[in-house]
PDB file of N, CA and C in Angstrom:
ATOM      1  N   UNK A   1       0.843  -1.182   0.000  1.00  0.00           N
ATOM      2  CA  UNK A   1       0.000   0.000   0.000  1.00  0.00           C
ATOM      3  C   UNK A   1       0.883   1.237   0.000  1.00  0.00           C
ATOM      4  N   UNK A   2       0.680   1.987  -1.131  1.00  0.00           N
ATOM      5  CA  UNK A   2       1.111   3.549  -0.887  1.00  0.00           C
ATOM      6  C   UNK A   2       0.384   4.332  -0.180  1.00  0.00           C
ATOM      7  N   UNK A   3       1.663   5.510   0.484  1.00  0.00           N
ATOM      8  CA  UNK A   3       0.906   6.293   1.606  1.00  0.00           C
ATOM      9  C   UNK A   3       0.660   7.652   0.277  1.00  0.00           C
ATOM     10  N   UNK A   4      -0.787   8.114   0.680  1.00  0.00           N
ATOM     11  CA  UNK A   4      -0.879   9.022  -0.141  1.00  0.00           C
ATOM     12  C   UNK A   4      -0.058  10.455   0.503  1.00  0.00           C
ATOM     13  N   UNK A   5       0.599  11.188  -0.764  1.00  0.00           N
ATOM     14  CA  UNK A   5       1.501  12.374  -0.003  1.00  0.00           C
ATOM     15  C   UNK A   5       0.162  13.579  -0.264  1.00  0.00           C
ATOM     16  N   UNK A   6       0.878  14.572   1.172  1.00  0.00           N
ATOM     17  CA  UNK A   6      -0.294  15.608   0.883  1.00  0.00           C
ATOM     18  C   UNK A   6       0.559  17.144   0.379  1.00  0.00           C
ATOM     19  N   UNK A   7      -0.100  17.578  -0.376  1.00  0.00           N
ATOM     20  CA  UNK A   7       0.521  18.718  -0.776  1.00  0.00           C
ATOM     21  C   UNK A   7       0.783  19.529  -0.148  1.00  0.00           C
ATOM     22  N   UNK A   8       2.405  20.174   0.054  1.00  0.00           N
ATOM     23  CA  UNK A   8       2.641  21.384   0.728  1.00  0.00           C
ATOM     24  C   UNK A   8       1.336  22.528   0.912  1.00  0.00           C
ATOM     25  N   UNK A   9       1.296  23.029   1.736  1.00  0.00           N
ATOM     26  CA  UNK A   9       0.337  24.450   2.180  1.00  0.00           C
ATOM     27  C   UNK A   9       1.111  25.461   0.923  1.00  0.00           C
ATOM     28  N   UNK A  10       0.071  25.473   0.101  1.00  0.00           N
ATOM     29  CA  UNK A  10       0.975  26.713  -0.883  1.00  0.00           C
ATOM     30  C   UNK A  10       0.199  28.090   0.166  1.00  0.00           C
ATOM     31  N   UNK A  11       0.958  29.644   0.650  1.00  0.00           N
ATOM     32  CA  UNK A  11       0.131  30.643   0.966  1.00  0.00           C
ATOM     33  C   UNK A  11      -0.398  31.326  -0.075  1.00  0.00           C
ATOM     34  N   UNK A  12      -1.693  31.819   0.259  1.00  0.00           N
ATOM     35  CA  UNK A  12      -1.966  32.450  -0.730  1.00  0.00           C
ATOM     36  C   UNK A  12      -1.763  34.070  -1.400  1.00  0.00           C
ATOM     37  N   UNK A  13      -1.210  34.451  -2.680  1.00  0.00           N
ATOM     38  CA  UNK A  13      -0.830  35.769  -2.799  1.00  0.00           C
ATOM     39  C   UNK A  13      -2.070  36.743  -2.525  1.00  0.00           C
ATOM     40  N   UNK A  14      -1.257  37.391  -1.649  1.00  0.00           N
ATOM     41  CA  UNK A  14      -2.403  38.909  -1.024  1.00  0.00           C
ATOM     42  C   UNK A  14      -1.908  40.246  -2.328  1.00  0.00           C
ATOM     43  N   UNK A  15      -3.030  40.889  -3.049  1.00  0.00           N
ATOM     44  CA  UNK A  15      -2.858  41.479  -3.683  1.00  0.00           C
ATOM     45  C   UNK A  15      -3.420  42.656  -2.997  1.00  0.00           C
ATOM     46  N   UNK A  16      -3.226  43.520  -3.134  1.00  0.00           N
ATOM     47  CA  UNK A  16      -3.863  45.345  -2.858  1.00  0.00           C
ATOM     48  C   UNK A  16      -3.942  45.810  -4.190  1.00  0.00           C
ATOM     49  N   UNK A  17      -4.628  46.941  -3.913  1.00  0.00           N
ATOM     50  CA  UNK A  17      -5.206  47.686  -5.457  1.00  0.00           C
ATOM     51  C   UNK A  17      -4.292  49.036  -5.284  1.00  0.00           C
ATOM     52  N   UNK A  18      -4.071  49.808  -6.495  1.00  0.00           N
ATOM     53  CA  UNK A  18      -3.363  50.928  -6.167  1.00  0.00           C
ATOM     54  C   UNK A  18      -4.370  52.411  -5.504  1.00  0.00           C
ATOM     55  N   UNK A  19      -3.541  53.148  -5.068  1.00  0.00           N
ATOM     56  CA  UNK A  19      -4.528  53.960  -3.841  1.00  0.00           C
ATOM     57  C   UNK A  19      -4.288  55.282  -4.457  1.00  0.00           C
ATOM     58  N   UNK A  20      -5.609  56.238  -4.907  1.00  0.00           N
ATOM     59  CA  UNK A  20      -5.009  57.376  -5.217  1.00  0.00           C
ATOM     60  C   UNK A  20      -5.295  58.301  -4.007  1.00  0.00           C
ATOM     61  N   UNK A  21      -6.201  57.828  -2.969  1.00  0.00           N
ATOM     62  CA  UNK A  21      -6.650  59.081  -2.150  1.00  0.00           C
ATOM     63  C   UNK A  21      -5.233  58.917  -1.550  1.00  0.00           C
ATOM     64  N   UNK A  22      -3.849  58.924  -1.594  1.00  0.00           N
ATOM     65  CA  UNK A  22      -3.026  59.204  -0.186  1.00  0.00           C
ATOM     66  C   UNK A  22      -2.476  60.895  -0.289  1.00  0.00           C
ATOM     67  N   UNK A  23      -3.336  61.168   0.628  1.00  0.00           N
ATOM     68  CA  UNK A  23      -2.728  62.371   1.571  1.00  0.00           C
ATOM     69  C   UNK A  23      -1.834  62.908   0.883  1.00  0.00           C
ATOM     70  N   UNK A  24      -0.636  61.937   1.507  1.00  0.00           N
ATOM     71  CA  UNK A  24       0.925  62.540   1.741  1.00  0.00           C
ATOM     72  C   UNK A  24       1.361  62.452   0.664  1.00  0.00           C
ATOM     73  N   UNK A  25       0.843  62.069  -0.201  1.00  0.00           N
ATOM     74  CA  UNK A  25       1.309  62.363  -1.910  1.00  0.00           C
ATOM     75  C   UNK A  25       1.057  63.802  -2.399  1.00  0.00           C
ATOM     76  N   UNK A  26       0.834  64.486  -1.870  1.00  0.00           N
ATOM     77  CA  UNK A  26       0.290  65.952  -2.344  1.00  0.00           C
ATOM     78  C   UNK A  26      -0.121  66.029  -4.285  1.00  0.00           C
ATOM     79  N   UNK A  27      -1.196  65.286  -4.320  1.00  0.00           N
ATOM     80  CA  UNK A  27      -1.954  65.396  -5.573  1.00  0.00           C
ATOM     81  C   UNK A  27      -2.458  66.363  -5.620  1.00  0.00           C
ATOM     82  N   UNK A  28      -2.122  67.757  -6.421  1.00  0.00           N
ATOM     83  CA  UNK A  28      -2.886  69.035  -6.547  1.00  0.00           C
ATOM     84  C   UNK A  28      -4.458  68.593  -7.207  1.00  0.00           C
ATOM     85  N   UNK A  29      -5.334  69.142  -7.143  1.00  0.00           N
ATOM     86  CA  UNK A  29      -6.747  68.986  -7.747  1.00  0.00           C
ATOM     87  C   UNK A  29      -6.614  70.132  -9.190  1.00  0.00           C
ATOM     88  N   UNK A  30      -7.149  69.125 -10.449  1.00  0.00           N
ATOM     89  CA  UNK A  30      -7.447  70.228 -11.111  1.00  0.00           C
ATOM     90  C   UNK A  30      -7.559  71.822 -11.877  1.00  0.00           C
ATOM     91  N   UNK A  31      -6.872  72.107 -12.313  1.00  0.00           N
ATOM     92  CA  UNK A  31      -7.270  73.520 -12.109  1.00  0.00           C
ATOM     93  C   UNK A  31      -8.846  73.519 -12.998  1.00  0.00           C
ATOM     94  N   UNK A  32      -9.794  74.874 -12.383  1.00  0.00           N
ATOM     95  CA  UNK A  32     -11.074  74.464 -13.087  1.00  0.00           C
ATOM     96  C   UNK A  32     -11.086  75.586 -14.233  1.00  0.00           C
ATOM     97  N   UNK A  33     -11.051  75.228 -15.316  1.00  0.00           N
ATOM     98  CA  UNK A  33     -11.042  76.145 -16.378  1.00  0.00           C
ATOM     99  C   UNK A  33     -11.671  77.533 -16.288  1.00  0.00           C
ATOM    100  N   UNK A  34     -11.298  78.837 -16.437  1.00  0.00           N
ATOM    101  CA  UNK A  34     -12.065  79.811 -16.303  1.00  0.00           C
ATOM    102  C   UNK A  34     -14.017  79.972 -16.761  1.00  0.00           C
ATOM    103  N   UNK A  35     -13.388  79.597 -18.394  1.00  0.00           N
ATOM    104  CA  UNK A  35     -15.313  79.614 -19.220  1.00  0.00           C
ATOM    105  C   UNK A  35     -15.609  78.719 -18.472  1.00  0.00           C
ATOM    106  N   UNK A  36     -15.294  77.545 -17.772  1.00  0.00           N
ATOM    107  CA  UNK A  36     -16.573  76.714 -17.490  1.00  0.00           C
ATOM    108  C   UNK A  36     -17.231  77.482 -16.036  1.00  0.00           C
ATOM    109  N   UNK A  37     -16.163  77.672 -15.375  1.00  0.00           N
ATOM    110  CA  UNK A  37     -16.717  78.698 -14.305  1.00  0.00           C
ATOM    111  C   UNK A  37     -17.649  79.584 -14.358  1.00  0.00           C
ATOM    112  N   UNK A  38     -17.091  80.403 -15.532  1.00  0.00           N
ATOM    113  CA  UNK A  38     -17.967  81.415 -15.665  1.00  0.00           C
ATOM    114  C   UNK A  38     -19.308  80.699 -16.283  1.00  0.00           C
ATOM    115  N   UNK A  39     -19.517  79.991 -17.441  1.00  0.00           N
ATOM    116  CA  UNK A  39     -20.769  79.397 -17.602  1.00  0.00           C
ATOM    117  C   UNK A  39     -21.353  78.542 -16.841  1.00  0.00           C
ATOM    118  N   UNK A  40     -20.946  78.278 -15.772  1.00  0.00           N
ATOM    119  CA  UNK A  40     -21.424  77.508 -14.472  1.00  0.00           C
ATOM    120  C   UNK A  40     -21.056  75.526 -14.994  1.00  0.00           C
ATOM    121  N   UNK A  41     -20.755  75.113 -15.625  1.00  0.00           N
ATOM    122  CA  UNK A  41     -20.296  74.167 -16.054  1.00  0.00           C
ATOM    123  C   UNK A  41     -19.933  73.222 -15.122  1.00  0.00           C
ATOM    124  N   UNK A  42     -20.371  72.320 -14.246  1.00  0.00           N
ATOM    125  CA  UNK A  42     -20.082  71.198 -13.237  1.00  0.00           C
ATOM    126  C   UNK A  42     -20.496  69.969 -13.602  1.00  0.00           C
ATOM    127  N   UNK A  43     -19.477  68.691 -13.157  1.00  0.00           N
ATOM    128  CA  UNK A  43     -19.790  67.744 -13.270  1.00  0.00           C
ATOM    129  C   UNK A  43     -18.392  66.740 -13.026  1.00  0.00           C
ATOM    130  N   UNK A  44     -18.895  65.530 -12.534  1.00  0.00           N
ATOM    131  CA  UNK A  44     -17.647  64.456 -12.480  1.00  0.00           C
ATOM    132  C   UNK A  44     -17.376  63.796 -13.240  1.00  0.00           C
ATOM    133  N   UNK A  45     -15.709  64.113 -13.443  1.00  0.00           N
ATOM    134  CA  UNK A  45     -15.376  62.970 -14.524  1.00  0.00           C
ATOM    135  C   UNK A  45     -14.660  61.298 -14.011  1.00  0.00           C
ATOM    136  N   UNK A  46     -14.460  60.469 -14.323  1.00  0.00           N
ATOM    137  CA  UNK A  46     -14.685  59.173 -13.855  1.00  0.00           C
ATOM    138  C   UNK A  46     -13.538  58.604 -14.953  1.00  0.00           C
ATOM    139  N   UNK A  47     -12.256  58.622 -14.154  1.00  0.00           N
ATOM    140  CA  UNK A  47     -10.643  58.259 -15.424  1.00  0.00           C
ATOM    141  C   UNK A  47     -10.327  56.897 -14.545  1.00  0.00           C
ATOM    142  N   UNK A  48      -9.782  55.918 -15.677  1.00  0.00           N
ATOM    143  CA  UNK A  48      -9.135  55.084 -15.370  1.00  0.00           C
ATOM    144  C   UNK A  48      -7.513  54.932 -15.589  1.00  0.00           C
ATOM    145  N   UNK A  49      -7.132  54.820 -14.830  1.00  0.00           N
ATOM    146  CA  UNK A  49      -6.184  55.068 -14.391  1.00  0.00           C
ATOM    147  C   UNK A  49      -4.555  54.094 -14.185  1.00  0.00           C
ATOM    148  N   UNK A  50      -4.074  53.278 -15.281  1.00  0.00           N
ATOM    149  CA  UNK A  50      -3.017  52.297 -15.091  1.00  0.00           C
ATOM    150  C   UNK A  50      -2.058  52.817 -14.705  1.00  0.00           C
ATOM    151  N   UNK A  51      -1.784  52.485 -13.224  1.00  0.00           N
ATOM    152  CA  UNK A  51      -0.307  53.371 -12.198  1.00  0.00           C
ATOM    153  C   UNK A  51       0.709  52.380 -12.363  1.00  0.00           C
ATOM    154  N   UNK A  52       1.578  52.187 -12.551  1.00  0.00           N
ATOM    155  CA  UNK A  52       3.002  51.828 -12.744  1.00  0.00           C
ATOM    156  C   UNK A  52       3.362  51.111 -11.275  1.00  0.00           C
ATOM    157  N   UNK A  53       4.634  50.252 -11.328  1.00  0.00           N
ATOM    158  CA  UNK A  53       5.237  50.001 -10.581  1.00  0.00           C
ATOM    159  C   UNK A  53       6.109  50.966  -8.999  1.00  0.00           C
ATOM    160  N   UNK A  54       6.184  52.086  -9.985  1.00  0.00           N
ATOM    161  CA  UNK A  54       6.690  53.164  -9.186  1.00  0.00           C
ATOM    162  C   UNK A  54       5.711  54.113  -8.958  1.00  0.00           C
ATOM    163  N   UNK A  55       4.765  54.033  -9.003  1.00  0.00           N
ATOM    164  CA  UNK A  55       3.103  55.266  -8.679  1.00  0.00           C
ATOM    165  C   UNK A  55       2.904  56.055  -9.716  1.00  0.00           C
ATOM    166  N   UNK A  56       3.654  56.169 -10.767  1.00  0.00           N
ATOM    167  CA  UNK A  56       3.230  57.059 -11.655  1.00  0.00           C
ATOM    168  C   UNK A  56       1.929  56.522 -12.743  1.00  0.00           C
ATOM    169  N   UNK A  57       1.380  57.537 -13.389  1.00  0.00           N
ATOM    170  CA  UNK A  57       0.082  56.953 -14.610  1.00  0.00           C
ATOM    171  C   UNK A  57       0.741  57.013 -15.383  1.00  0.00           C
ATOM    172  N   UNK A  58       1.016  55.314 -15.906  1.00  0.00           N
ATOM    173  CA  UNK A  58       1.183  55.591 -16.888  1.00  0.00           C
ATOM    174  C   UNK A  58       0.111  55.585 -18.272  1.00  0.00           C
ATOM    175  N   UNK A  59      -1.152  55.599 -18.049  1.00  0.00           N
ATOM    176  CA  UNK A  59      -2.348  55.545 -18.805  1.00  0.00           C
ATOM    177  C   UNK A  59      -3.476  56.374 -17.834  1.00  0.00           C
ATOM    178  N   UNK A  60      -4.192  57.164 -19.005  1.00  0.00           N
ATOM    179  CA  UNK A  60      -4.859  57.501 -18.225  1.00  0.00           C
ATOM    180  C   UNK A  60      -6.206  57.698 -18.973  1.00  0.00           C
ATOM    181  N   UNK A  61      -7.798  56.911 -18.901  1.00  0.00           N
ATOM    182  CA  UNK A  61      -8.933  56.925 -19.862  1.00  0.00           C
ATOM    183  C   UNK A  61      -9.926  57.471 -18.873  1.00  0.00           C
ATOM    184  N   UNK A  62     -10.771  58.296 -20.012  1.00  0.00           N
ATOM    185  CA  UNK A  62     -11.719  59.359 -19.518  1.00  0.00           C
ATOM    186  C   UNK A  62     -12.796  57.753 -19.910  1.00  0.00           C
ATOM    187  N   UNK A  63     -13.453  57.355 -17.968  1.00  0.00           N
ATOM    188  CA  UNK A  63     -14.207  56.363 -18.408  1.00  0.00           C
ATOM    189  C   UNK A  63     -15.932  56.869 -18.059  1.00  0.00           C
ATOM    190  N   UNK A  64     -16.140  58.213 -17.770  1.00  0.00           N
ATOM    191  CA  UNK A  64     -17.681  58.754 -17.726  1.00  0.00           C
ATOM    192  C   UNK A  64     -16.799  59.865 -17.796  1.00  0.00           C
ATOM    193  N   UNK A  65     -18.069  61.057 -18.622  1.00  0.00           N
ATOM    194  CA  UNK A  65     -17.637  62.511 -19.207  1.00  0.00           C
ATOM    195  C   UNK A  65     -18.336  63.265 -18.136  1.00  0.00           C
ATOM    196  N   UNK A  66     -17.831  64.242 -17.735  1.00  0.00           N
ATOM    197  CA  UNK A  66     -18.721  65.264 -17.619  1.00  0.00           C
ATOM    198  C   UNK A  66     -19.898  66.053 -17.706  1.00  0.00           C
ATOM    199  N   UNK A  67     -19.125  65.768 -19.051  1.00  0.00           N
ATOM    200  CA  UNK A  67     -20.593  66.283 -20.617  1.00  0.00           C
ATOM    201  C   UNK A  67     -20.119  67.869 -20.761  1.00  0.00           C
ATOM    202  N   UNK A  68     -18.632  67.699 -20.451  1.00  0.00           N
ATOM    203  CA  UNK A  68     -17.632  69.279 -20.682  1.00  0.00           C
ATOM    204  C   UNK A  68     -16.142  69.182 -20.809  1.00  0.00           C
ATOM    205  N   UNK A  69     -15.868  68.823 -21.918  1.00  0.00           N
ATOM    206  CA  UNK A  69     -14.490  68.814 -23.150  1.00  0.00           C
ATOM    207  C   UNK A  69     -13.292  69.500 -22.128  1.00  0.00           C
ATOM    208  N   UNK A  70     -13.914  71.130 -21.815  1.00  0.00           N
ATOM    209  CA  UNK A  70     -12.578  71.330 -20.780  1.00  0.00           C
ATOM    210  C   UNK A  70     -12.599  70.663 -19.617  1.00  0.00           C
ATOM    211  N   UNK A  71     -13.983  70.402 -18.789  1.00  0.00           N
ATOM    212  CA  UNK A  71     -13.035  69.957 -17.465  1.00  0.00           C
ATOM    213  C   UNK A  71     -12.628  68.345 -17.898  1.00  0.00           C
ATOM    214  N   UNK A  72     -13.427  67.651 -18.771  1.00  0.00           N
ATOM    215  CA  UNK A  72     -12.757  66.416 -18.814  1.00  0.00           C
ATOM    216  C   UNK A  72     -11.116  66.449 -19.402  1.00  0.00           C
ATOM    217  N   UNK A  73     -10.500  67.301 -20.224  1.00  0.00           N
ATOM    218  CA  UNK A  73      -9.491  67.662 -20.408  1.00  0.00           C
ATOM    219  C   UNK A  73      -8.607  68.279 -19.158  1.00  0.00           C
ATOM    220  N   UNK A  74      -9.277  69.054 -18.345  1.00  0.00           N
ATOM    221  CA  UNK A  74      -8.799  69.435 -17.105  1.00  0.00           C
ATOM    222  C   UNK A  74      -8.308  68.314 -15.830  1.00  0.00           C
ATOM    223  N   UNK A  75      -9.200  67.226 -15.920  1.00  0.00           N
ATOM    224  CA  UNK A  75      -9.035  66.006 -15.261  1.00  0.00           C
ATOM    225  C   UNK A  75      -7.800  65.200 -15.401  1.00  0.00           C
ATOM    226  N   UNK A  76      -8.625  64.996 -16.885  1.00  0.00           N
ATOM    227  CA  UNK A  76      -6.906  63.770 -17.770  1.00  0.00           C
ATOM    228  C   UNK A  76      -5.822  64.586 -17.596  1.00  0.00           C
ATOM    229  N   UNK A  77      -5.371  65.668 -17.874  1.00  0.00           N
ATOM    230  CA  UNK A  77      -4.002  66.200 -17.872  1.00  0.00           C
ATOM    231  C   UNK A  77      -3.459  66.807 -16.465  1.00  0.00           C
ATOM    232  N   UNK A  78      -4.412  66.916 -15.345  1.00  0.00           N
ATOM    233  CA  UNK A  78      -3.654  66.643 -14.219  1.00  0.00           C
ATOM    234  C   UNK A  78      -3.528  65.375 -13.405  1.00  0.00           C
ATOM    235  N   UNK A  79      -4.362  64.649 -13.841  1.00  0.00           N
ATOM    236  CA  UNK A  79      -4.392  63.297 -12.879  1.00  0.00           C
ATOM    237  C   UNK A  79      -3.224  62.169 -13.813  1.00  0.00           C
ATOM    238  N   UNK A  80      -2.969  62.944 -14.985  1.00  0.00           N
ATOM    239  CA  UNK A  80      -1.932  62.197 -15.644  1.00  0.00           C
ATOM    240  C   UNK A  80      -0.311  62.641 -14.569  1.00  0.00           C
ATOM    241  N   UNK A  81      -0.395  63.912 -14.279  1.00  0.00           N
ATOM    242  CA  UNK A  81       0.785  63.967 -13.674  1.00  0.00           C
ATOM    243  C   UNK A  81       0.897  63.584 -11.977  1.00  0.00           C
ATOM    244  N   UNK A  82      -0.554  62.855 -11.516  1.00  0.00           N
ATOM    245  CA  UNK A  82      -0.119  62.773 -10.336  1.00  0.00           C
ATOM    246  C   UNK A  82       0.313  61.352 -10.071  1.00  0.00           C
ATOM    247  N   UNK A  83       1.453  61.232  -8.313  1.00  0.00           N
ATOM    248  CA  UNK A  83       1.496  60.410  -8.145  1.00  0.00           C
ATOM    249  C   UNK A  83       0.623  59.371  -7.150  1.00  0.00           C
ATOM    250  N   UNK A  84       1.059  57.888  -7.099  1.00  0.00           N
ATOM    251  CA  UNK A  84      -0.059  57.055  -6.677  1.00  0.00           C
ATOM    252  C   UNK A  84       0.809  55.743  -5.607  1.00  0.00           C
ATOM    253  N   UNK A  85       0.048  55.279  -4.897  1.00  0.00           N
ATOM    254  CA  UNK A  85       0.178  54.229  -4.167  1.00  0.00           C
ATOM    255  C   UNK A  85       0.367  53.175  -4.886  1.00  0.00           C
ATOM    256  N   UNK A  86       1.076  52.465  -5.553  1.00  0.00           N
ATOM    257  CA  UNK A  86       1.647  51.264  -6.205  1.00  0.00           C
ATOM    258  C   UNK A  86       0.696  50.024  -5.633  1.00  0.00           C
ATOM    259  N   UNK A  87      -0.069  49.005  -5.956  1.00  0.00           N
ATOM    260  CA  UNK A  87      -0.840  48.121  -5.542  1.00  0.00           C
ATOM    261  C   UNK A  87       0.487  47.090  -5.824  1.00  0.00           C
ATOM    262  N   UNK A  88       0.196  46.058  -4.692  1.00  0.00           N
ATOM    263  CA  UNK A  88       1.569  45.411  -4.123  1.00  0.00           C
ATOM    264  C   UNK A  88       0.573  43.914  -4.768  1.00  0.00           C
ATOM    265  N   UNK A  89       1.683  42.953  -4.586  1.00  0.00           N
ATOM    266  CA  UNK A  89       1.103  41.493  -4.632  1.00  0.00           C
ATOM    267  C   UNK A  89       2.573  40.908  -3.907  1.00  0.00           C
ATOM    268  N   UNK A  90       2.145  39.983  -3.116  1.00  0.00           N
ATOM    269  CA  UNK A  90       3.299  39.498  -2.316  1.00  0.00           C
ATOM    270  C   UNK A  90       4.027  40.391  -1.607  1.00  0.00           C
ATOM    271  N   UNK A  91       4.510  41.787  -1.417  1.00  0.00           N
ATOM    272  CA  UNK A  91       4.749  43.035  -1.270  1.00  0.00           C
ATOM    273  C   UNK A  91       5.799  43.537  -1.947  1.00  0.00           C
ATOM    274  N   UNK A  92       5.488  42.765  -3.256  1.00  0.00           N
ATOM    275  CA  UNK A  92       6.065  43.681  -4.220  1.00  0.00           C
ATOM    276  C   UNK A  92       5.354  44.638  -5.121  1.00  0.00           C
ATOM    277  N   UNK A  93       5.381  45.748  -5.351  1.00  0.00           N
ATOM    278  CA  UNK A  93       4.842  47.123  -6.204  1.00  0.00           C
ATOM    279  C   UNK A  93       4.451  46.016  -7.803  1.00  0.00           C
ATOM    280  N   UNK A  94       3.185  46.203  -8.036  1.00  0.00           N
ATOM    281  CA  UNK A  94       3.072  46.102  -9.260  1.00  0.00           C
ATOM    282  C   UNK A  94       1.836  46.762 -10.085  1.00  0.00           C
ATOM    283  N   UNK A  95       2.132  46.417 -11.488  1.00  0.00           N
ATOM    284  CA  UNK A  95       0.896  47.372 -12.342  1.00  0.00           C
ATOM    285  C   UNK A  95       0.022  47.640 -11.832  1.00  0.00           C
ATOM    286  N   UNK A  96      -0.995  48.346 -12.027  1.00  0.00           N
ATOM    287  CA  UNK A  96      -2.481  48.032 -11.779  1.00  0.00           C
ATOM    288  C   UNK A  96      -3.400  48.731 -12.693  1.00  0.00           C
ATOM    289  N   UNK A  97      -4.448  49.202 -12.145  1.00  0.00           N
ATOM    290  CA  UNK A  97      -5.405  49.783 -12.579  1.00  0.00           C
ATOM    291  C   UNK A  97      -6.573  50.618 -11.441  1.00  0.00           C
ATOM    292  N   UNK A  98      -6.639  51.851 -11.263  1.00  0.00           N
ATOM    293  CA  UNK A  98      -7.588  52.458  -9.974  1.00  0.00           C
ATOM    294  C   UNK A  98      -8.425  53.106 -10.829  1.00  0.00           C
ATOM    295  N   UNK A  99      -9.810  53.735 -10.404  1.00  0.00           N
ATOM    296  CA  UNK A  99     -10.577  54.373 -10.880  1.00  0.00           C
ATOM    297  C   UNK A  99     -10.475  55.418 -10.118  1.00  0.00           C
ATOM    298  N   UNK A 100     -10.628  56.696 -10.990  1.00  0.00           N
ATOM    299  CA  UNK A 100     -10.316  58.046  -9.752  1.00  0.00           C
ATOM    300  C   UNK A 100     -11.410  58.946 -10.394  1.00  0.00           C
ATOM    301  N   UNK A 101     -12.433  59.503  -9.251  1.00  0.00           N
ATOM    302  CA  UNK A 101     -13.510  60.216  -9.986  1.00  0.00           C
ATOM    303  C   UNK A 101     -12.835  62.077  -9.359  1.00  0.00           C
ATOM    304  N   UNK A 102     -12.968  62.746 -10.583  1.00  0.00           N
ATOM    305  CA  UNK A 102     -12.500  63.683 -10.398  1.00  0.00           C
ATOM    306  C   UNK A 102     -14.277  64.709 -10.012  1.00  0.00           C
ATOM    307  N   UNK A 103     -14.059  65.532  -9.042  1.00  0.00           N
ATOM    308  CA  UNK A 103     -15.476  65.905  -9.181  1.00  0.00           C
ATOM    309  C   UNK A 103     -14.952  67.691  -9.024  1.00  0.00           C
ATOM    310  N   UNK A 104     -15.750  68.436 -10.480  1.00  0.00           N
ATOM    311  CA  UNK A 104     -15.988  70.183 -10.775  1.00  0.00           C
ATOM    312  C   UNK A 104     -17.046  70.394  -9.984  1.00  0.00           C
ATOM    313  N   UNK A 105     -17.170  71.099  -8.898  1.00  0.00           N
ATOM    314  CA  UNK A 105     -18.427  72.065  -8.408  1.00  0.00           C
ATOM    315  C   UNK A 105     -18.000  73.439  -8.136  1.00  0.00           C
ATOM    316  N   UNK A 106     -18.506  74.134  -8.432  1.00  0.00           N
ATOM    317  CA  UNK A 106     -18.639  75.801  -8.362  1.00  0.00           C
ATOM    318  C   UNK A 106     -19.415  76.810  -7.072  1.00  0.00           C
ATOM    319  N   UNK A 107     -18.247  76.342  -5.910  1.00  0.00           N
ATOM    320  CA  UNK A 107     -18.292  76.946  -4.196  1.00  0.00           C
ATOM    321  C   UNK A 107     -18.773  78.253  -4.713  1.00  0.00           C
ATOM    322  N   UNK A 108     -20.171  78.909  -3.986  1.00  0.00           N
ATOM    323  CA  UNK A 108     -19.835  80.295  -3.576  1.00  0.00           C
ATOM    324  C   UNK A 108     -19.897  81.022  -2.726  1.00  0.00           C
TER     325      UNK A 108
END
C-alpha cells in the first residue's frame, strides 16, 4: 500500500489595489477652467487610471464625461501627472489599474 503524499500548504498571494486618495502624496486637484466657471459648467469625470510600478500613470482613460471637453481635459491632464500608491502582490509594487472620480463644483 502507498501512503498518499499531501501537498505542501501553498500561501496564498495577497494582492492590494493601487490607492489614489493618499494624503501625503500631495496630488494638486485640477485647475477648473475659467469659461466653465464662468458658464457655471459642473460635473464628475470618472478616469481610469493604469499606475506603474513606481506610482506614476502611466495611462490615463476618460471612463464617464462630464458632458464638458474642458473639465474632462482638465481632469486627464492633471491626474496624468499625479502620483499614486503602487498596488503590491506578495509586497512587491506592481501594475495596476484604480478608478479616480474627479469631481468640478462651483463653491460660492
Amino acid at each position: 500500500m502507498v501512503a498518499a503524499s499531501t501537498p505542501p500548504s501553498a500561501t496564498p498571494a495577497v494582492e492590494t489595489m493601487a490607492s489614489y486618495k493618499a494624503d501625503y502624496l500631495d496630488n494638486p486637484p485640477p485647475p477648473y477652467p475659467r469659461l466653465s466657471r464662468q458658464l457655471g459648467e459642473e460635473g464628475t469625470a470618472l478616469l481610469k487610471v493604469q499606475v506603474g510600478a513606481d506610482g506614476r500613470a502611466l495611462q490615463v482613460k476618460l471612463v464617464s464625461s462630464t458632458g464638458y471637453a474642458r473639465l474632462d481635459e482638465a481632469a486627464e491632464a492633471t491626474v496624468a501627472q499625479w502620483r499614486f500608491v503602487a498596488a503590491t502582490r506578495n509586497g512587491q509594487a506592481i501594475t495596476s489599474w484604480v478608478l479616480v472620480p474627479i469631481k468640478f463644483r462651483i463653491l460660492n
